[in-house]
C-alpha atoms as a PDB file:
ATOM      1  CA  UNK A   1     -21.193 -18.836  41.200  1.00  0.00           C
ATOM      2  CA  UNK A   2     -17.452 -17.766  41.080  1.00  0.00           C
ATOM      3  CA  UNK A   3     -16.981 -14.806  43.693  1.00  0.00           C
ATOM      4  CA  UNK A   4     -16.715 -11.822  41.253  1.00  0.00           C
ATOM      5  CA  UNK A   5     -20.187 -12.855  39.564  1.00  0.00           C
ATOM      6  CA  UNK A   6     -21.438 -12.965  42.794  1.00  0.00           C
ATOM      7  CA  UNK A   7     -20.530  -9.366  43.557  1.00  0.00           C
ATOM      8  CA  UNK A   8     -21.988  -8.134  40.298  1.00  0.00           C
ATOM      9  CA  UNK A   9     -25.519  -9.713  41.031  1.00  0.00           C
ATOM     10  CA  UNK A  10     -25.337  -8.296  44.501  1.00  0.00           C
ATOM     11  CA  UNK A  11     -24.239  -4.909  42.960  1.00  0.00           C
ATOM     12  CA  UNK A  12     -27.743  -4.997  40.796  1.00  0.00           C
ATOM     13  CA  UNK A  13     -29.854  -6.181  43.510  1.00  0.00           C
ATOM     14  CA  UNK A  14     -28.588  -3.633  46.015  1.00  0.00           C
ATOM     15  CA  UNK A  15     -29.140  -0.783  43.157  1.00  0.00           C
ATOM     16  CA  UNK A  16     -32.669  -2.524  42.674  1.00  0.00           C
ATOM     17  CA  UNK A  17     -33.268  -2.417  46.297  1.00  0.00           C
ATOM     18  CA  UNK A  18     -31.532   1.092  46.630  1.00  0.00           C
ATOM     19  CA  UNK A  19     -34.355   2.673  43.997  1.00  0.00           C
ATOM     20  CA  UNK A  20     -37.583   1.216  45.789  1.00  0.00           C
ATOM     21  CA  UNK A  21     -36.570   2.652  49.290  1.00  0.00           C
ATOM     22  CA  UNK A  22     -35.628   5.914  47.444  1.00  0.00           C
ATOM     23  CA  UNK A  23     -39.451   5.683  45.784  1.00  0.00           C
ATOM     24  CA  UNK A  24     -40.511   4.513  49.064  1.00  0.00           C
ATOM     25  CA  UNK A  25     -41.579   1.341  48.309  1.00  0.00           C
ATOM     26  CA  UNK A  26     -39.719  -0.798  50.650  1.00  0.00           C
ATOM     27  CA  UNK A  27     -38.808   0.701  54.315  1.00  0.00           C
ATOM     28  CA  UNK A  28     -35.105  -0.081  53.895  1.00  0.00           C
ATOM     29  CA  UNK A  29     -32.995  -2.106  52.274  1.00  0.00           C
ATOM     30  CA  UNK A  30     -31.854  -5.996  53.052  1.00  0.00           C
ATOM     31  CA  UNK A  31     -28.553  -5.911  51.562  1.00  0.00           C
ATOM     32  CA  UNK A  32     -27.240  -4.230  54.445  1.00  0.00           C
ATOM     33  CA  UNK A  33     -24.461  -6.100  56.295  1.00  0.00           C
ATOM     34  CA  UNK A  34     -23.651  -8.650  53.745  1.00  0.00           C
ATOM     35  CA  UNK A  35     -20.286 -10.289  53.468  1.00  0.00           C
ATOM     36  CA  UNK A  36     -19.275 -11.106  50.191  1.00  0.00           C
ATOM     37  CA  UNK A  37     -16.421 -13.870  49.213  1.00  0.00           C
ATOM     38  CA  UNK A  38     -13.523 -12.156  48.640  1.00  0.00           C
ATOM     39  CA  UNK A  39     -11.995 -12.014  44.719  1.00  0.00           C
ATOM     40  CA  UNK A  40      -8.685 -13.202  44.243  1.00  0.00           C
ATOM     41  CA  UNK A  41      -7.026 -11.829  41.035  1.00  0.00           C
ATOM     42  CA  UNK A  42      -6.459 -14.689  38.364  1.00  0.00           C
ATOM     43  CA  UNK A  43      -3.064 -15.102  37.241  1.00  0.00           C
ATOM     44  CA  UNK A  44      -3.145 -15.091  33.330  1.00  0.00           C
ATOM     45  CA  UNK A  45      -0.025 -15.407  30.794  1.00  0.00           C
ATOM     46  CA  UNK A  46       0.568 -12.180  29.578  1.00  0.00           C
ATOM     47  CA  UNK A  47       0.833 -12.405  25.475  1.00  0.00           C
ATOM     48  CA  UNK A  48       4.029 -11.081  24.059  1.00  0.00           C
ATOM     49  CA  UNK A  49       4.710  -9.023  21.143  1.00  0.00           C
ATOM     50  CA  UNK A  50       5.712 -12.037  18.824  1.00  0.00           C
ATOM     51  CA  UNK A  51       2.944 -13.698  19.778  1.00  0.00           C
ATOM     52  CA  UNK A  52       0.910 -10.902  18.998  1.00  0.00           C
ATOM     53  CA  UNK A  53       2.244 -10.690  15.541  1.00  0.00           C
ATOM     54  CA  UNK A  54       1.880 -14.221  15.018  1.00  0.00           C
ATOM     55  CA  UNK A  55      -1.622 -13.448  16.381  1.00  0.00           C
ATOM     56  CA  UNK A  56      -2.045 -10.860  13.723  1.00  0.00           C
ATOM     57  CA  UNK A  57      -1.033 -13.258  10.838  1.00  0.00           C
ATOM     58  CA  UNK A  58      -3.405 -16.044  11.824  1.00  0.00           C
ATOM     59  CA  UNK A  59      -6.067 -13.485  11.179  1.00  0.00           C
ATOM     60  CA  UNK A  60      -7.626 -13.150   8.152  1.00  0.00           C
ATOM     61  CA  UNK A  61      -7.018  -9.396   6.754  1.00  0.00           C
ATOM     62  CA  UNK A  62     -10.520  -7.825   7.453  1.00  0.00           C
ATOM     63  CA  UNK A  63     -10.141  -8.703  10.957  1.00  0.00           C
ATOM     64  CA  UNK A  64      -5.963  -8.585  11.738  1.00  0.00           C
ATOM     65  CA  UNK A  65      -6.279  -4.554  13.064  1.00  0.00           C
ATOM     66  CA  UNK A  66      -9.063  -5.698  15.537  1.00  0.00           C
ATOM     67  CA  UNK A  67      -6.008  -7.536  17.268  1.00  0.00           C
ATOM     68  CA  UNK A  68      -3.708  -4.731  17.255  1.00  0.00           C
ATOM     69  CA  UNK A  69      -6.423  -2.123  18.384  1.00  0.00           C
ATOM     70  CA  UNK A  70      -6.838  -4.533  21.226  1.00  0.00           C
ATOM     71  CA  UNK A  71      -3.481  -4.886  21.805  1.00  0.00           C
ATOM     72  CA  UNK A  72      -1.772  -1.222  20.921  1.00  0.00           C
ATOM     73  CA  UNK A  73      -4.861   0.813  22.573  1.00  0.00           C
ATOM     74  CA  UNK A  74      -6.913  -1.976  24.952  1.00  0.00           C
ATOM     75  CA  UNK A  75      -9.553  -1.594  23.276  1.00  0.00           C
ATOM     76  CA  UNK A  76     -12.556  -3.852  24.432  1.00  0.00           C
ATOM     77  CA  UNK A  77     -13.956  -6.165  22.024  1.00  0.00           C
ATOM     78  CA  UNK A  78     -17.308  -4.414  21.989  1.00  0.00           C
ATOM     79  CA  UNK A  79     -15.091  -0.735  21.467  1.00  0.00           C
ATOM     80  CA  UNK A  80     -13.194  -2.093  18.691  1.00  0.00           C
ATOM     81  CA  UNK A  81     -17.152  -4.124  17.072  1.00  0.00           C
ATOM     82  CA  UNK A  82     -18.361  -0.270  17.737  1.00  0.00           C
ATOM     83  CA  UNK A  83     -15.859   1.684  16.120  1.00  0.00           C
ATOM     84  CA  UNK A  84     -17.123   4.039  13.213  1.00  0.00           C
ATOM     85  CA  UNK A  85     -14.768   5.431  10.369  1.00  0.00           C
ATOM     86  CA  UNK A  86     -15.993   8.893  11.402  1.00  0.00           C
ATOM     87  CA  UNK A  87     -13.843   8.294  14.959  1.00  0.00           C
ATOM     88  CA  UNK A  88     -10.543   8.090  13.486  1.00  0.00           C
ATOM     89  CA  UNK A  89      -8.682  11.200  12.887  1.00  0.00           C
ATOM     90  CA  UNK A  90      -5.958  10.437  10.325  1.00  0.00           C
ATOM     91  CA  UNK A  91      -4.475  14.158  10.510  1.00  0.00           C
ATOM     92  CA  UNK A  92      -4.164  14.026  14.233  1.00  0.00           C
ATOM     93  CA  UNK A  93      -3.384  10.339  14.195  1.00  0.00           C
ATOM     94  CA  UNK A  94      -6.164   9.525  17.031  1.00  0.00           C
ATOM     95  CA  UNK A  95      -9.347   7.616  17.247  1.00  0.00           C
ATOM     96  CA  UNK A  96     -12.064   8.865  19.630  1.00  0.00           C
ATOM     97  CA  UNK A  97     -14.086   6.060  21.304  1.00  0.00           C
ATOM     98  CA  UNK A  98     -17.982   7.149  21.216  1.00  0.00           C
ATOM     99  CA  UNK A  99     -19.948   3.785  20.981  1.00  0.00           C
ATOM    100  CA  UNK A 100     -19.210   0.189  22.017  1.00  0.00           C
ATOM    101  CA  UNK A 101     -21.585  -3.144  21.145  1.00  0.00           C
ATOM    102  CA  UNK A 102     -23.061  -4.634  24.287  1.00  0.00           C
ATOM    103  CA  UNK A 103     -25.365  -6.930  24.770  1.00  0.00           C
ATOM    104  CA  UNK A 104     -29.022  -5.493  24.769  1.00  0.00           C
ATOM    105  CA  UNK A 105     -32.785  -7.580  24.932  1.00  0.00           C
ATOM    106  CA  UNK A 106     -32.761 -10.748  24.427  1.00  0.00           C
ATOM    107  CA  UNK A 107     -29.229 -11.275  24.239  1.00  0.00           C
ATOM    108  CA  UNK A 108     -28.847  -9.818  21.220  1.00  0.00           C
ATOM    109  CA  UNK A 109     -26.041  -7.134  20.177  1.00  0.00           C
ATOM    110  CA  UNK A 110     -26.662  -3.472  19.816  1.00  0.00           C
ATOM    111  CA  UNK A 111     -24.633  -0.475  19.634  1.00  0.00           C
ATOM    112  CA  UNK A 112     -24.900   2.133  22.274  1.00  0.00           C
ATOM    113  CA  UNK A 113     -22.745   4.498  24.286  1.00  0.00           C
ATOM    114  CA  UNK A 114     -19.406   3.333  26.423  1.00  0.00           C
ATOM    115  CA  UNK A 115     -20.670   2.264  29.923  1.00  0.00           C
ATOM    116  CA  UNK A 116     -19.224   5.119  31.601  1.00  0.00           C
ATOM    117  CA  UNK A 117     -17.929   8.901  31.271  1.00  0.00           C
ATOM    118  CA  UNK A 118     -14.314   7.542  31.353  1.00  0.00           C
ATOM    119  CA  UNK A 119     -15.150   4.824  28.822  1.00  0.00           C
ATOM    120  CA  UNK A 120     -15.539   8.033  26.282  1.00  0.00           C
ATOM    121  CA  UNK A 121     -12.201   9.386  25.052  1.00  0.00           C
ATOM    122  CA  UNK A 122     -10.064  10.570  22.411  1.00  0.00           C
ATOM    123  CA  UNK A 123      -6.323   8.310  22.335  1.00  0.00           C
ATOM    124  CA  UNK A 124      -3.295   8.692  20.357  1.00  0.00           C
ATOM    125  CA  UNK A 125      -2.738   6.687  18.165  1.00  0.00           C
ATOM    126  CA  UNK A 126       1.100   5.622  16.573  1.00  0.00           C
ATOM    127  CA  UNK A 127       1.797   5.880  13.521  1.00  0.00           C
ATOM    128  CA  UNK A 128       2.280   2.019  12.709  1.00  0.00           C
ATOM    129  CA  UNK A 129      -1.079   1.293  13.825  1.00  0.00           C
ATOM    130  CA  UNK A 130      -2.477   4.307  11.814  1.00  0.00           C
ATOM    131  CA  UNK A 131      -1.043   2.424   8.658  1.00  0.00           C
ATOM    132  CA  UNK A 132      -2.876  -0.838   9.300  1.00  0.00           C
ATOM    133  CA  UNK A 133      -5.983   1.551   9.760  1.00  0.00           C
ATOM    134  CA  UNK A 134      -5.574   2.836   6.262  1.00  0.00           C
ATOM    135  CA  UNK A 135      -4.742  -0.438   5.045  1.00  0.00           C
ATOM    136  CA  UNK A 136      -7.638  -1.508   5.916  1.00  0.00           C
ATOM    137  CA  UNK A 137     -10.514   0.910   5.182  1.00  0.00           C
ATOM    138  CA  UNK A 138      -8.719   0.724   1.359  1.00  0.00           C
ATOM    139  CA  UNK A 139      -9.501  -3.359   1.366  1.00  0.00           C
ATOM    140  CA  UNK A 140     -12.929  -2.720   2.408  1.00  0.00           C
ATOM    141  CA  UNK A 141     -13.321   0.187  -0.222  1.00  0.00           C
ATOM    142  CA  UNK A 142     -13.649   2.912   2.046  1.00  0.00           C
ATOM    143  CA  UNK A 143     -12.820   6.436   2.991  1.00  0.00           C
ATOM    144  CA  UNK A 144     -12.970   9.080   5.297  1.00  0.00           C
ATOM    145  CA  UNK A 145     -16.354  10.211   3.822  1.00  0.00           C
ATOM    146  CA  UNK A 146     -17.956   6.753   4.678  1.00  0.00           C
ATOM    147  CA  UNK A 147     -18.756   8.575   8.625  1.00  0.00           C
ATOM    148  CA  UNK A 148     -21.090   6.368   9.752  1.00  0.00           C
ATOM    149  CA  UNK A 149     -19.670   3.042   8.368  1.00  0.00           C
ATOM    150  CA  UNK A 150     -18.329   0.118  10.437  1.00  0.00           C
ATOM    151  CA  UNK A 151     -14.642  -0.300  10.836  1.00  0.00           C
ATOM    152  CA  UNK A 152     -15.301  -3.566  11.156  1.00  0.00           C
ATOM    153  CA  UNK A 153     -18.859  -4.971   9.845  1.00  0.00           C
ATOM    154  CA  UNK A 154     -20.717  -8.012   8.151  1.00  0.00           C
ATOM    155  CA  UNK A 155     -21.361  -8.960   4.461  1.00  0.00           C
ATOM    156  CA  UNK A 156     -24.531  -6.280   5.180  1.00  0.00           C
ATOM    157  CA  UNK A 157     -22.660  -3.372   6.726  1.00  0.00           C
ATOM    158  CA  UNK A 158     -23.715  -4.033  10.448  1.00  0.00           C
ATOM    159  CA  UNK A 159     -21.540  -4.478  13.400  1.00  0.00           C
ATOM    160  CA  UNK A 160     -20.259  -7.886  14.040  1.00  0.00           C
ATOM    161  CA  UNK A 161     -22.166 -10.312  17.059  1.00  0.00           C
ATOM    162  CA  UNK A 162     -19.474 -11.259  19.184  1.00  0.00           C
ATOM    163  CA  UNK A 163     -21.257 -14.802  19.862  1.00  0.00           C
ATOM    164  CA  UNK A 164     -20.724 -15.136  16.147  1.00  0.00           C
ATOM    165  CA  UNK A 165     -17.168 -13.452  16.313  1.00  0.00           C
ATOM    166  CA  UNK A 166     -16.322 -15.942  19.056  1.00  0.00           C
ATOM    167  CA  UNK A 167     -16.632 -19.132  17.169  1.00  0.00           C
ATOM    168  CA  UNK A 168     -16.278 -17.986  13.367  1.00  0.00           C
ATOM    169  CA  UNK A 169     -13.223 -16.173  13.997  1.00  0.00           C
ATOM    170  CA  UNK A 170     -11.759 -16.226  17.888  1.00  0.00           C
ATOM    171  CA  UNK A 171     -11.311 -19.403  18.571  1.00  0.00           C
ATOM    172  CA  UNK A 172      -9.799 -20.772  15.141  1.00  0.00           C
ATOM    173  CA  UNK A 173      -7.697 -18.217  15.075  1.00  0.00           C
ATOM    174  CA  UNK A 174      -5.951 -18.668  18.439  1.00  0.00           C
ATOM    175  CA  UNK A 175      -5.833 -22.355  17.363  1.00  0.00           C
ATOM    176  CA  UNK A 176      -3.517 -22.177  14.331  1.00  0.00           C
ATOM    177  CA  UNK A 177      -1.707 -19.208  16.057  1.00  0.00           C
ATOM    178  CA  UNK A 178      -0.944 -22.025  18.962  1.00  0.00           C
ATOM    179  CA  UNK A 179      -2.649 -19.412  21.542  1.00  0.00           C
ATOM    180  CA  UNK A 180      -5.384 -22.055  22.669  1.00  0.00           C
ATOM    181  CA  UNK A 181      -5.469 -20.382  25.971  1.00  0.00           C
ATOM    182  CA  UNK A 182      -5.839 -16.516  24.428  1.00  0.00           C
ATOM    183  CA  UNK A 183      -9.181 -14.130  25.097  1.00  0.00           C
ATOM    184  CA  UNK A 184      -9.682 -11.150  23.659  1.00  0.00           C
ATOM    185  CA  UNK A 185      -9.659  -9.471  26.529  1.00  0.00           C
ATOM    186  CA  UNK A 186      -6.203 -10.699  27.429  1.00  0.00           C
ATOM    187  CA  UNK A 187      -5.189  -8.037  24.280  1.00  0.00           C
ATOM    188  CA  UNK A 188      -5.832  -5.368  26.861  1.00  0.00           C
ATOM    189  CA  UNK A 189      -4.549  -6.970  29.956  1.00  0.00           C
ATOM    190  CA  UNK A 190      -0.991  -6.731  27.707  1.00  0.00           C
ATOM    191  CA  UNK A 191      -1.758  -3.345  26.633  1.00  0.00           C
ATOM    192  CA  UNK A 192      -2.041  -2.299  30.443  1.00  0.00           C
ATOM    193  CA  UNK A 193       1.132  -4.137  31.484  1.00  0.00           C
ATOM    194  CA  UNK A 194       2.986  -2.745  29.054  1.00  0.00           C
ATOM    195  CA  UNK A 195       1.681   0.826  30.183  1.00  0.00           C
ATOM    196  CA  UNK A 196       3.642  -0.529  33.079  1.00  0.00           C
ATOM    197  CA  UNK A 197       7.008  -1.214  31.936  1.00  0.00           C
ATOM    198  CA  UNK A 198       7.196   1.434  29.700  1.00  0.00           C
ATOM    199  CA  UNK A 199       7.235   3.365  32.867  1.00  0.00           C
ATOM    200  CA  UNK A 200       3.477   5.179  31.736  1.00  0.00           C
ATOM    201  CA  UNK A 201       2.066   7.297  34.773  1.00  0.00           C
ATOM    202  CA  UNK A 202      -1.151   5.844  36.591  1.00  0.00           C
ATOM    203  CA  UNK A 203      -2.913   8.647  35.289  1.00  0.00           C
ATOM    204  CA  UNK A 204      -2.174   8.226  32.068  1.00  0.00           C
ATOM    205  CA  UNK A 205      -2.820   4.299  31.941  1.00  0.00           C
ATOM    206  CA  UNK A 206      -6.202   4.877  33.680  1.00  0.00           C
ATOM    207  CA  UNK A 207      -7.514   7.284  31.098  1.00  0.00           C
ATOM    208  CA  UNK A 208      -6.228   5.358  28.161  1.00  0.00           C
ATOM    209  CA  UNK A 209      -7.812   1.857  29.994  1.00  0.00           C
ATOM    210  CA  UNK A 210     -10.910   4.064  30.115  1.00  0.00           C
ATOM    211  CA  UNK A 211     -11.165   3.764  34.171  1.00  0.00           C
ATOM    212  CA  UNK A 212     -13.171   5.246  36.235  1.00  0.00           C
ATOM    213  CA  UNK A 213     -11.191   3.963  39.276  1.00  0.00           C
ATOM    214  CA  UNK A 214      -7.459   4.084  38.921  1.00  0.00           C
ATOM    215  CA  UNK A 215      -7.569   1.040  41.486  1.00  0.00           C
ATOM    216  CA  UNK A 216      -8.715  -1.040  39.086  1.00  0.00           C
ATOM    217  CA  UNK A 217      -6.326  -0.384  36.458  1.00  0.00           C
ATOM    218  CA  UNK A 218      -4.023  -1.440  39.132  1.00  0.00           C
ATOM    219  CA  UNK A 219      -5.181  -4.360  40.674  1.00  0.00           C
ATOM    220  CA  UNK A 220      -7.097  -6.093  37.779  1.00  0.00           C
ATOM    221  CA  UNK A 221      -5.008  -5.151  34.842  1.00  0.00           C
ATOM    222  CA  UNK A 222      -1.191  -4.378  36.109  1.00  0.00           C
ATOM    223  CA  UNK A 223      -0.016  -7.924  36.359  1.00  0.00           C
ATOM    224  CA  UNK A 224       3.464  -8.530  37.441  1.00  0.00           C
ATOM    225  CA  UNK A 225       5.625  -9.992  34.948  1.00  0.00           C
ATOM    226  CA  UNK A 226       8.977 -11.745  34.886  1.00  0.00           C
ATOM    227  CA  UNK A 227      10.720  -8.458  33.284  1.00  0.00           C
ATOM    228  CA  UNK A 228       9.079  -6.620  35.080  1.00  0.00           C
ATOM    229  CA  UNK A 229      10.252  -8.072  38.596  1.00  0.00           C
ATOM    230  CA  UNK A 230      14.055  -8.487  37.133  1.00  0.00           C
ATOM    231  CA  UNK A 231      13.730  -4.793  36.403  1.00  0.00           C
ATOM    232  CA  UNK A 232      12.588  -3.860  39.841  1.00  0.00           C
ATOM    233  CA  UNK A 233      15.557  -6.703  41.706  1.00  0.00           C
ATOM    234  CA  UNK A 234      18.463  -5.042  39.253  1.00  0.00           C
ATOM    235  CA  UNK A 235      17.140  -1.199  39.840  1.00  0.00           C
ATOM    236  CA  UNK A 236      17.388  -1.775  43.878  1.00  0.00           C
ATOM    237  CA  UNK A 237      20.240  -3.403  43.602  1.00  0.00           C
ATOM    238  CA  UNK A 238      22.275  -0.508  41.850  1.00  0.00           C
ATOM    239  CA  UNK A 239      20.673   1.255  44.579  1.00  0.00           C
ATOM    240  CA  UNK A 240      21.492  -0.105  47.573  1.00  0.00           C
ATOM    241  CA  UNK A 241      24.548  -2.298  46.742  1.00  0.00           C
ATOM    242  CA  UNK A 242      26.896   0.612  45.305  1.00  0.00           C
ATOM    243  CA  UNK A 243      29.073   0.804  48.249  1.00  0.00           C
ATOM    244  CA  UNK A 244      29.394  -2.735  48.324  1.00  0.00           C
ATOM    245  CA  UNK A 245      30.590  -2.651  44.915  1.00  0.00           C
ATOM    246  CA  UNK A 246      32.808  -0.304  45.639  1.00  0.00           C
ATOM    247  CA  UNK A 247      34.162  -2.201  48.011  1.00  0.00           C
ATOM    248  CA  UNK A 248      34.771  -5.296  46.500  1.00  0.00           C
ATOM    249  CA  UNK A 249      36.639  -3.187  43.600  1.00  0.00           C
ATOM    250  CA  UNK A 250      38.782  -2.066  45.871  1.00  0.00           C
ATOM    251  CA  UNK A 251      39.843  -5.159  47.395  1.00  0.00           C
ATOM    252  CA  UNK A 252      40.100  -7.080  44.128  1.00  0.00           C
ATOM    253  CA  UNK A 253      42.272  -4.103  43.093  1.00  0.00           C
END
């Protein structure tokens, strides 16, 4: 098993384990002094914003503002599968994230509360992306009244199953928008390096990301980029190469 599954089945187990000594059904716990195989951070392509667009037109219509709520808000899949009209707040131009679809019994898709505290939160939402919104809920013939409907559902009104999302949609999609190497989850790795170099606080990003641990919106989601590193060379350049400047003026002068 690849190193970061490894740490989530040790992370059940030990929780397992945790609750029978707390019950006192076991003495203590074995998963004490265990050492795990470290996780090194996968280096990904980051998707652009013309790719994204061409993402966006690959898609058929009832599914193109799943990409940009990925991409504009990181959204998870299961956040955006979730989403109810009722959450979107045209007048304040936000959308509140209440529900997400996971994966319950059997493997099969339900809709239930974000994993967390932090994974339930009201964002902003701009005013482009508010449009496509609309745009949408008026193909699909609804309206603000329709609470409880789907933003994005099947022929009978349910949420989508992402194993059926996957292969119906995902993966030809990326295919004729030449993104063969594209997850969906790589829409939010963007949206958090773009937090990034548009110079968003950590604070900020985390809440948005729908953190709990601000470490993680660093390490797992904050990828270095080309701009981003020519930004960061130029910036300490200007400041600590001034007087150098100056002094080369001068002597060309």
């Amino acid at each position: 098993m690849a190193p970061s599954s490894v740490r989530r089945v040790y992370g059940t187990l030990t929780a397992v384990l945790n609750h029978a000594v707390l019950h006192d059904l076991i003495a203590r716990s074995p998963c004490r002094g265990i050492r795990l195989p470290a996780v090194q951070p996968v280096e990904r392509p980051v998707l652009s914003p013309d790719q994204l667009l061409g993402l966006g037109e690959a898609l058929s219509p009832e599914h193109e503002a799943m990409a940009y709520l990925g991409a504009v808000l990181g959204l998870r899949w299961g956040e955006c599968a979730g989403l109810r009209v009722g959450r979107i707040d045209f007048r304040h131009s936000s959308i509140m994230i209440a529900e997400q679809v996971t994966r319950g019994v059997g493997g099969r898709s339900v809709s239930g509360p974000p994993k967390s505290a932090a994974g339930r939160r009201i964002l902003a939402v701009p005013a482009s992306l508010m449009r496509v919104l609309a745009d949408h809920l008026e193909r699909r013939d609804l309206t603000t009244h329709d609470v409880e409907a789907f933003i994005f559902a099947t022929a009978d009104g349910e949420h989508p199953d992402y194993s059926n999302w996957l292969h119906r949609i995902w993966y030809p999609t990326r295919e004729r928008a030449g993104l063969d190497w594209l997850q969906f989850h790589d829409l939010r790795r963007a949206n958090a390096t773009g937090l990034v170099l548009e110079g968003v606080d950590l604070k900020t990003a985390q809440t948005r990301l729908g953190h709990t641990d601000p470490r993680l919106t660093l390490a797992i989601y904050a990828q270095a980029t080309t701009e981003a590193d020519r930004a960061a060379a130029d910036a300490l350049g200007d400041r600590f190469l001034r007087r150098e400047r100056r002094n080369t003026g001068r002597q060309l002068a």
